[in-house]
C-alpha atoms as a PDB file:
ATOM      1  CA  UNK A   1     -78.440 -62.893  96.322  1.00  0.00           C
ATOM      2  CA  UNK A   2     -81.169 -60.912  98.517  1.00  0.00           C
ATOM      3  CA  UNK A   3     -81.793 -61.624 101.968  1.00  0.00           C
ATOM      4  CA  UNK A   4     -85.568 -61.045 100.943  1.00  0.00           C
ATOM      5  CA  UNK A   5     -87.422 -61.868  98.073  1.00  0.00           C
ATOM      6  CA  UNK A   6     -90.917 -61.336  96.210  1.00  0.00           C
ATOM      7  CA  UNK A   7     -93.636 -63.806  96.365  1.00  0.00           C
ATOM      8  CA  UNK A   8     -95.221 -64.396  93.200  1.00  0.00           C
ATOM      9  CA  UNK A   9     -98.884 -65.549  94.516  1.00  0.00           C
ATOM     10  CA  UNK A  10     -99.398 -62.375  96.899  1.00  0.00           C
ATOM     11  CA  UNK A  11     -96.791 -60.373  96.224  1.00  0.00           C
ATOM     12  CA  UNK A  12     -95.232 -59.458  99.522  1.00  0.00           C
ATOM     13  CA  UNK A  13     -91.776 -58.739 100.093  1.00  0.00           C
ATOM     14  CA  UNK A  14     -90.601 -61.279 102.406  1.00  0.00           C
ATOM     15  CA  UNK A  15     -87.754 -62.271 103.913  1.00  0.00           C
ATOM     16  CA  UNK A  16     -85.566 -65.965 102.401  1.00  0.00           C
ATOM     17  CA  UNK A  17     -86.374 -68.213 105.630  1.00  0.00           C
ATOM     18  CA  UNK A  18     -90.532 -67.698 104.176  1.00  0.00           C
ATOM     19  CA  UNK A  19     -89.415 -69.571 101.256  1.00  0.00           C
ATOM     20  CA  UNK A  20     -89.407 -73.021 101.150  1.00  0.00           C
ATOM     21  CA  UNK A  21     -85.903 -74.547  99.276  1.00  0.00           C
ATOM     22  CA  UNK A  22     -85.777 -75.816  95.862  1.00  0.00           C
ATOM     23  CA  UNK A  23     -83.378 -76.482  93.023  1.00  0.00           C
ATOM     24  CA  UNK A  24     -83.727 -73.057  90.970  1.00  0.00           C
ATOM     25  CA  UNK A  25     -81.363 -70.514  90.513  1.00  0.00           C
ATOM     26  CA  UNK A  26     -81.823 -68.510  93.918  1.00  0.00           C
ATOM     27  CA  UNK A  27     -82.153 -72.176  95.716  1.00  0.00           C
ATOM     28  CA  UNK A  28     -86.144 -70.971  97.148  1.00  0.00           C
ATOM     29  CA  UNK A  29     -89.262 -71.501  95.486  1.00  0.00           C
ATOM     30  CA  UNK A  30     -91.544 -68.587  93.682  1.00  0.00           C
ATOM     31  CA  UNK A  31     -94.291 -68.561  96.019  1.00  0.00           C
ATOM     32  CA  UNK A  32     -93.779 -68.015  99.533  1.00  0.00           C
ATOM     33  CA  UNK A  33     -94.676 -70.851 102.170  1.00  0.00           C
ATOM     34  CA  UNK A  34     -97.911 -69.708 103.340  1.00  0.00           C
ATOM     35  CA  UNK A  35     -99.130 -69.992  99.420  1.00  0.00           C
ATOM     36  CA  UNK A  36     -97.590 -72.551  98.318  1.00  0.00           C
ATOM     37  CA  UNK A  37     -99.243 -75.043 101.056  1.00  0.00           C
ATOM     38  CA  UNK A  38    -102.170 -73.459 100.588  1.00  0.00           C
ATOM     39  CA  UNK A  39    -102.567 -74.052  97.199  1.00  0.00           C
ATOM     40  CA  UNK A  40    -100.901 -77.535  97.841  1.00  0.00           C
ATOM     41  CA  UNK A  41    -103.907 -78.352 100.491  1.00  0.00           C
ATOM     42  CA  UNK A  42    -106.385 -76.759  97.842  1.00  0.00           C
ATOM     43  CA  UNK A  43    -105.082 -78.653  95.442  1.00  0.00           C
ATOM     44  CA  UNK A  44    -105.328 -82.072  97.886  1.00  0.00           C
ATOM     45  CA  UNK A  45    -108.605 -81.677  99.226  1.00  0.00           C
ATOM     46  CA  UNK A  46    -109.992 -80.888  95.533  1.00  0.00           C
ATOM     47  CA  UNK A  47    -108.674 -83.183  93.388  1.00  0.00           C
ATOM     48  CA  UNK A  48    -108.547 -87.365  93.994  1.00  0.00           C
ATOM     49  CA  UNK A  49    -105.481 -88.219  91.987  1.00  0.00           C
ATOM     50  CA  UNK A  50    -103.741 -85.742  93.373  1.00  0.00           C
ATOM     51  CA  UNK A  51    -104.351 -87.349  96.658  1.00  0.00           C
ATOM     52  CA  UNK A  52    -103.529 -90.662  95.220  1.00  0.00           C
ATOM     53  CA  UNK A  53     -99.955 -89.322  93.560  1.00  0.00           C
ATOM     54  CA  UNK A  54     -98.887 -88.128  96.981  1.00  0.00           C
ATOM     55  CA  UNK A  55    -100.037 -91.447  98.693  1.00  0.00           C
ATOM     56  CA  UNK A  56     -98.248 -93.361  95.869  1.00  0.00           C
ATOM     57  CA  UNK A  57     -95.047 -91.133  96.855  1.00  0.00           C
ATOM     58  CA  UNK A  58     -94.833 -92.025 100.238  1.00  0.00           C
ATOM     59  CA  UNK A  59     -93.002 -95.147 101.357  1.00  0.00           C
ATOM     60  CA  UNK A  60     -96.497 -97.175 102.130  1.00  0.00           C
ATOM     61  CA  UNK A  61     -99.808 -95.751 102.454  1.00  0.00           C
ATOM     62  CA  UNK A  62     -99.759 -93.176 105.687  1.00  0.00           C
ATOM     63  CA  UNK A  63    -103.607 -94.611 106.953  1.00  0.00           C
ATOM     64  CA  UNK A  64    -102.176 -98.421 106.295  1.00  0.00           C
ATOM     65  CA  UNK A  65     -99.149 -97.232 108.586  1.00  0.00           C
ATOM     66  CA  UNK A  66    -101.150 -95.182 111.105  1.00  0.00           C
ATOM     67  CA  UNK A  67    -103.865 -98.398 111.222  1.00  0.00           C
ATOM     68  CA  UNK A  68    -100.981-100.954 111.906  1.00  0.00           C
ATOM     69  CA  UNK A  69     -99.555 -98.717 114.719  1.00  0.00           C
ATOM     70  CA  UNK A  70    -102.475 -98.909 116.910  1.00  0.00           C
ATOM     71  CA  UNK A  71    -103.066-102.424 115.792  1.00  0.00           C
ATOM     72  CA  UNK A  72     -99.650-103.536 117.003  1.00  0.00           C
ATOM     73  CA  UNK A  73    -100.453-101.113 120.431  1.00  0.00           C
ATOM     74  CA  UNK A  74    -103.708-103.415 120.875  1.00  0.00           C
ATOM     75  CA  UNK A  75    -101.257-106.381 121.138  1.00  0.00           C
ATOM     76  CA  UNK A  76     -98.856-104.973 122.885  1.00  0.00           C
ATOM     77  CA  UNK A  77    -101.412-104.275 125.218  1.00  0.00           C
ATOM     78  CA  UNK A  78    -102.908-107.655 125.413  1.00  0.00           C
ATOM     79  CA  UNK A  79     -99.116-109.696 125.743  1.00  0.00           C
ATOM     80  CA  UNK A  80     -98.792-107.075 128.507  1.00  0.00           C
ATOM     81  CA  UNK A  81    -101.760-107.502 130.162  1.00  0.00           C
ATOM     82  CA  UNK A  82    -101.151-111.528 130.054  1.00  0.00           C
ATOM     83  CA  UNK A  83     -97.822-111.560 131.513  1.00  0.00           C
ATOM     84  CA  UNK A  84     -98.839-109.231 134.238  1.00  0.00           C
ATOM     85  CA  UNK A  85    -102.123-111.416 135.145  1.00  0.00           C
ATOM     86  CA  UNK A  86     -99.691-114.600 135.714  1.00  0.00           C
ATOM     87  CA  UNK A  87     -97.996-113.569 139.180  1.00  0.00           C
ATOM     88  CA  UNK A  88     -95.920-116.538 139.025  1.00  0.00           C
ATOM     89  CA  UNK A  89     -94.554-115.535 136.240  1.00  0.00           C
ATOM     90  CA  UNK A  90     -93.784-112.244 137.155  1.00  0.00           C
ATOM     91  CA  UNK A  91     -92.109-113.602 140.618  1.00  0.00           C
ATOM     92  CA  UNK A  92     -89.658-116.349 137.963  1.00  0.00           C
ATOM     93  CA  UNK A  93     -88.584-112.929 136.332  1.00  0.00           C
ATOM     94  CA  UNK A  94     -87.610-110.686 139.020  1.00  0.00           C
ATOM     95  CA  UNK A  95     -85.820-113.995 140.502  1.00  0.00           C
ATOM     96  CA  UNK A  96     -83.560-114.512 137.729  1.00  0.00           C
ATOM     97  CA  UNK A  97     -82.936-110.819 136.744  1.00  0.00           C
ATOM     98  CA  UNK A  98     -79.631-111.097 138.033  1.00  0.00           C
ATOM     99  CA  UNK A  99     -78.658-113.891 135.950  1.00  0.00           C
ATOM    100  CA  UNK A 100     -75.624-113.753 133.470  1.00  0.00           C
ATOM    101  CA  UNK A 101     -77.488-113.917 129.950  1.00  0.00           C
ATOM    102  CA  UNK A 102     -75.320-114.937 127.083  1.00  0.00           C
ATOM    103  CA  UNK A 103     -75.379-113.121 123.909  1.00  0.00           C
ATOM    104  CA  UNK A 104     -77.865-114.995 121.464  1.00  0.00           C
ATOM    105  CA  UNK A 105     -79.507-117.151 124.480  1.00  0.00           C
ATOM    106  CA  UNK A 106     -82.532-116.799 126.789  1.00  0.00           C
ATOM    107  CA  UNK A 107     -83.336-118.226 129.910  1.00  0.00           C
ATOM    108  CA  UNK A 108     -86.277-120.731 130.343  1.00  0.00           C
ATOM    109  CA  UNK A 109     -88.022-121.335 133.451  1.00  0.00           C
ATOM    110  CA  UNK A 110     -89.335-125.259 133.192  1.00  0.00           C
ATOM    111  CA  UNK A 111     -91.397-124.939 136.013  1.00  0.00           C
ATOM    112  CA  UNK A 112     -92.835-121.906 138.237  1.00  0.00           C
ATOM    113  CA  UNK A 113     -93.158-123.522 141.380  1.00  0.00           C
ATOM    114  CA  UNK A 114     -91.448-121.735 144.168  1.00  0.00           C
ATOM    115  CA  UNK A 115     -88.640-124.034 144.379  1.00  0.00           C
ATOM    116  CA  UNK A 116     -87.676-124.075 141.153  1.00  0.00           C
ATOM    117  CA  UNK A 117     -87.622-120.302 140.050  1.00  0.00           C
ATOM    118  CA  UNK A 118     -83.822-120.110 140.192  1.00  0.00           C
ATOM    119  CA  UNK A 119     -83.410-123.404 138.414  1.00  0.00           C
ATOM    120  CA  UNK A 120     -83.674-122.523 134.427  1.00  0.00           C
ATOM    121  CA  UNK A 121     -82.115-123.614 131.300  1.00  0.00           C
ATOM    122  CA  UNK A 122     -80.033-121.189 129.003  1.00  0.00           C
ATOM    123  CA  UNK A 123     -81.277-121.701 125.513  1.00  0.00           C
ATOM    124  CA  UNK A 124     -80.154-120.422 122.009  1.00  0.00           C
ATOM    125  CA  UNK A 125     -83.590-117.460 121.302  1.00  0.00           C
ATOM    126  CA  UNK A 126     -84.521-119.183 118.405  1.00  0.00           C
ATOM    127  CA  UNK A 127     -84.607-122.714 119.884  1.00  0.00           C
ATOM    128  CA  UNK A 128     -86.931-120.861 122.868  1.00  0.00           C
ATOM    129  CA  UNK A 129     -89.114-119.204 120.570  1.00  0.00           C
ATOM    130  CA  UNK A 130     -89.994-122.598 118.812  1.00  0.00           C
ATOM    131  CA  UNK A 131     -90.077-124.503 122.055  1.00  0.00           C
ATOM    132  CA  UNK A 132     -92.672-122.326 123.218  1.00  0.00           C
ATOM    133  CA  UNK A 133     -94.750-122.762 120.020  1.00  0.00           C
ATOM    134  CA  UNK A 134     -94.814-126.117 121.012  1.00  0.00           C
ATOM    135  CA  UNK A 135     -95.851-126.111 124.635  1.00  0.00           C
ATOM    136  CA  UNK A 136     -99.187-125.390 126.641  1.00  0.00           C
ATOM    137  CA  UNK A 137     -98.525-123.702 129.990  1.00  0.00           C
ATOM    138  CA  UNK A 138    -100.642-125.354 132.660  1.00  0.00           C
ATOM    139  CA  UNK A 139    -101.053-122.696 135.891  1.00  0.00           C
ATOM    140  CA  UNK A 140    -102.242-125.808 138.030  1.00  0.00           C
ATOM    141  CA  UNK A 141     -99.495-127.528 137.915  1.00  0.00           C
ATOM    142  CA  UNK A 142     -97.158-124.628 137.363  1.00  0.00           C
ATOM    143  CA  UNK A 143     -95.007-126.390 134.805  1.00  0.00           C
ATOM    144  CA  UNK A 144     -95.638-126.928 130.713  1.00  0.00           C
ATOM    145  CA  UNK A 145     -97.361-129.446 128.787  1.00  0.00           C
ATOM    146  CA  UNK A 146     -96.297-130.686 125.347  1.00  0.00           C
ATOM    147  CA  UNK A 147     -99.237-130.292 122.817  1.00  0.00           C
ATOM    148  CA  UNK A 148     -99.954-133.431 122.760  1.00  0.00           C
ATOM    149  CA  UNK A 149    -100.635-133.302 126.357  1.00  0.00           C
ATOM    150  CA  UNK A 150     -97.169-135.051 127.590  1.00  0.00           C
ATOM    151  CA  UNK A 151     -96.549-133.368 131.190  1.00  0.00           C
ATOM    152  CA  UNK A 152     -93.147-131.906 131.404  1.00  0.00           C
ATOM    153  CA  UNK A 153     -92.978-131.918 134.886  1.00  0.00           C
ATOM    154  CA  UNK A 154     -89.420-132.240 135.796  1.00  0.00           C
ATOM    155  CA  UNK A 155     -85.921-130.249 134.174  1.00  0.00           C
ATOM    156  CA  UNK A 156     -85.101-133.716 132.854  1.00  0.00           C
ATOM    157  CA  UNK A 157     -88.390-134.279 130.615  1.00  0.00           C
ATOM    158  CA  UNK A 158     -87.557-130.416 129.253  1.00  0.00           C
ATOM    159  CA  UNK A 159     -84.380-131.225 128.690  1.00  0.00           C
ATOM    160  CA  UNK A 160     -85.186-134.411 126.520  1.00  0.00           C
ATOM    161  CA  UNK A 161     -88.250-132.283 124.654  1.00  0.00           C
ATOM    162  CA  UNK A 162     -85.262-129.800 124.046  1.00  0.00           C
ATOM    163  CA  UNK A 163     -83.344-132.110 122.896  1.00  0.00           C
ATOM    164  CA  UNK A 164     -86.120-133.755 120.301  1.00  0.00           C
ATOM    165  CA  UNK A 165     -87.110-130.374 118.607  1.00  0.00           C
ATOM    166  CA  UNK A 166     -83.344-129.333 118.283  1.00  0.00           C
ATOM    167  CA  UNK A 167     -82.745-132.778 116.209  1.00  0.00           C
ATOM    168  CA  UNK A 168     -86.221-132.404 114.613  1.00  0.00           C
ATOM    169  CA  UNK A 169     -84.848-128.978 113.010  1.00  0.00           C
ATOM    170  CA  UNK A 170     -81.853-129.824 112.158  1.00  0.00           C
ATOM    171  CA  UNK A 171     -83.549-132.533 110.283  1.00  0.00           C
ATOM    172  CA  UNK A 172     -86.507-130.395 108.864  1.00  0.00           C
ATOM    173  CA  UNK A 173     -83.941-127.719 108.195  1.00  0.00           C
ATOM    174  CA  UNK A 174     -81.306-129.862 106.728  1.00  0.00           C
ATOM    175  CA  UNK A 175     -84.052-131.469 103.861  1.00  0.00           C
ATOM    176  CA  UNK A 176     -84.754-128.049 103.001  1.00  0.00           C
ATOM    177  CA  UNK A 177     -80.889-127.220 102.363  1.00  0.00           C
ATOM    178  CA  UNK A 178     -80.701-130.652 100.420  1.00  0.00           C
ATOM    179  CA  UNK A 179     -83.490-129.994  98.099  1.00  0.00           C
END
């Protein structure tokens, strides 16, 4: 085999690194790189199924992925800029930093008073997650609500709401298993 190689669009004499690899008998294409994506963006821009073949090709449509990307930046954005305007919260998570964190648990701040930054509760992540579906943070007070409106104002009440949604999945969770 060559170290060069005719194109068959232009013509030219180029060397093997111009030719893009394929599965024929000299492992390169006929046409050399410059005209083969030149007739492949010719060939895109003209024709409307050929745009839709490609787009069919590719693992999800390109603009869908491109569109979701900055959509999940805008949120990113907006969790970030909510975390940053609550200073107490900010001040509970440089207090605890730290802290030893077991694998597969998070640390929960019950309250964001002063006092009680270094006083949290090591929960399993998916028990947190739910637990804060299920509360309202109130910046008055400092500490969390229940949703409906039950003040959690000491580690003891947190403790017991704990407590109640653990039992409450392994209930909800255990039905579904049953069925």
């Amino acid at each position: 085999m060559g170290e060069s190689k005719k194109c068959t669009k232009c013509g030219e004499v180029k060397p093997l690194t111009s030719f893009h690899k394929n599965n024929s008998r000299d492992g390169r294409n006929s046409k050399c790189a410059l005209c083969y994506n030149t007739a492949k963006n010719k060939a895109y821009s003209e024709r409307p199924e050929m745009r839709e073949r490609i787009m069919s090709r590719t693992s999800g449509d390109v603009l869908v992925r491109i569109d979701n990307k900055k959509k999940s930046n805008k949120n990113k954005s907006k969790i970030r800029a909510s975390y940053y305007s609550n200073t107490e919260k900010k001040k509970a998570s440089r207090a605890t930093r730290s802290f030893y964190r077991q694998e597969g648990y998070e640390l929960h701040h019950w309250s964001y008073k002063d006092e009680h930054l270094k006083d949290i509760i090591s929960i399993p992540i998916e028990v947190h997650r739910i637990l804060h579906t299920n509360l309202i943070y109130d910046k008055e007070l400092l500490c969390y609500r229940t949703k409906a409106g039950e003040l959690l104002d000491t580690k003891e009440k947190h403790i017991e709401f704990i407590g109640f949604l653990t039992n409450y999945l392994k209930v909800v969770i255990g039905a579904v298993l049953d069925m």
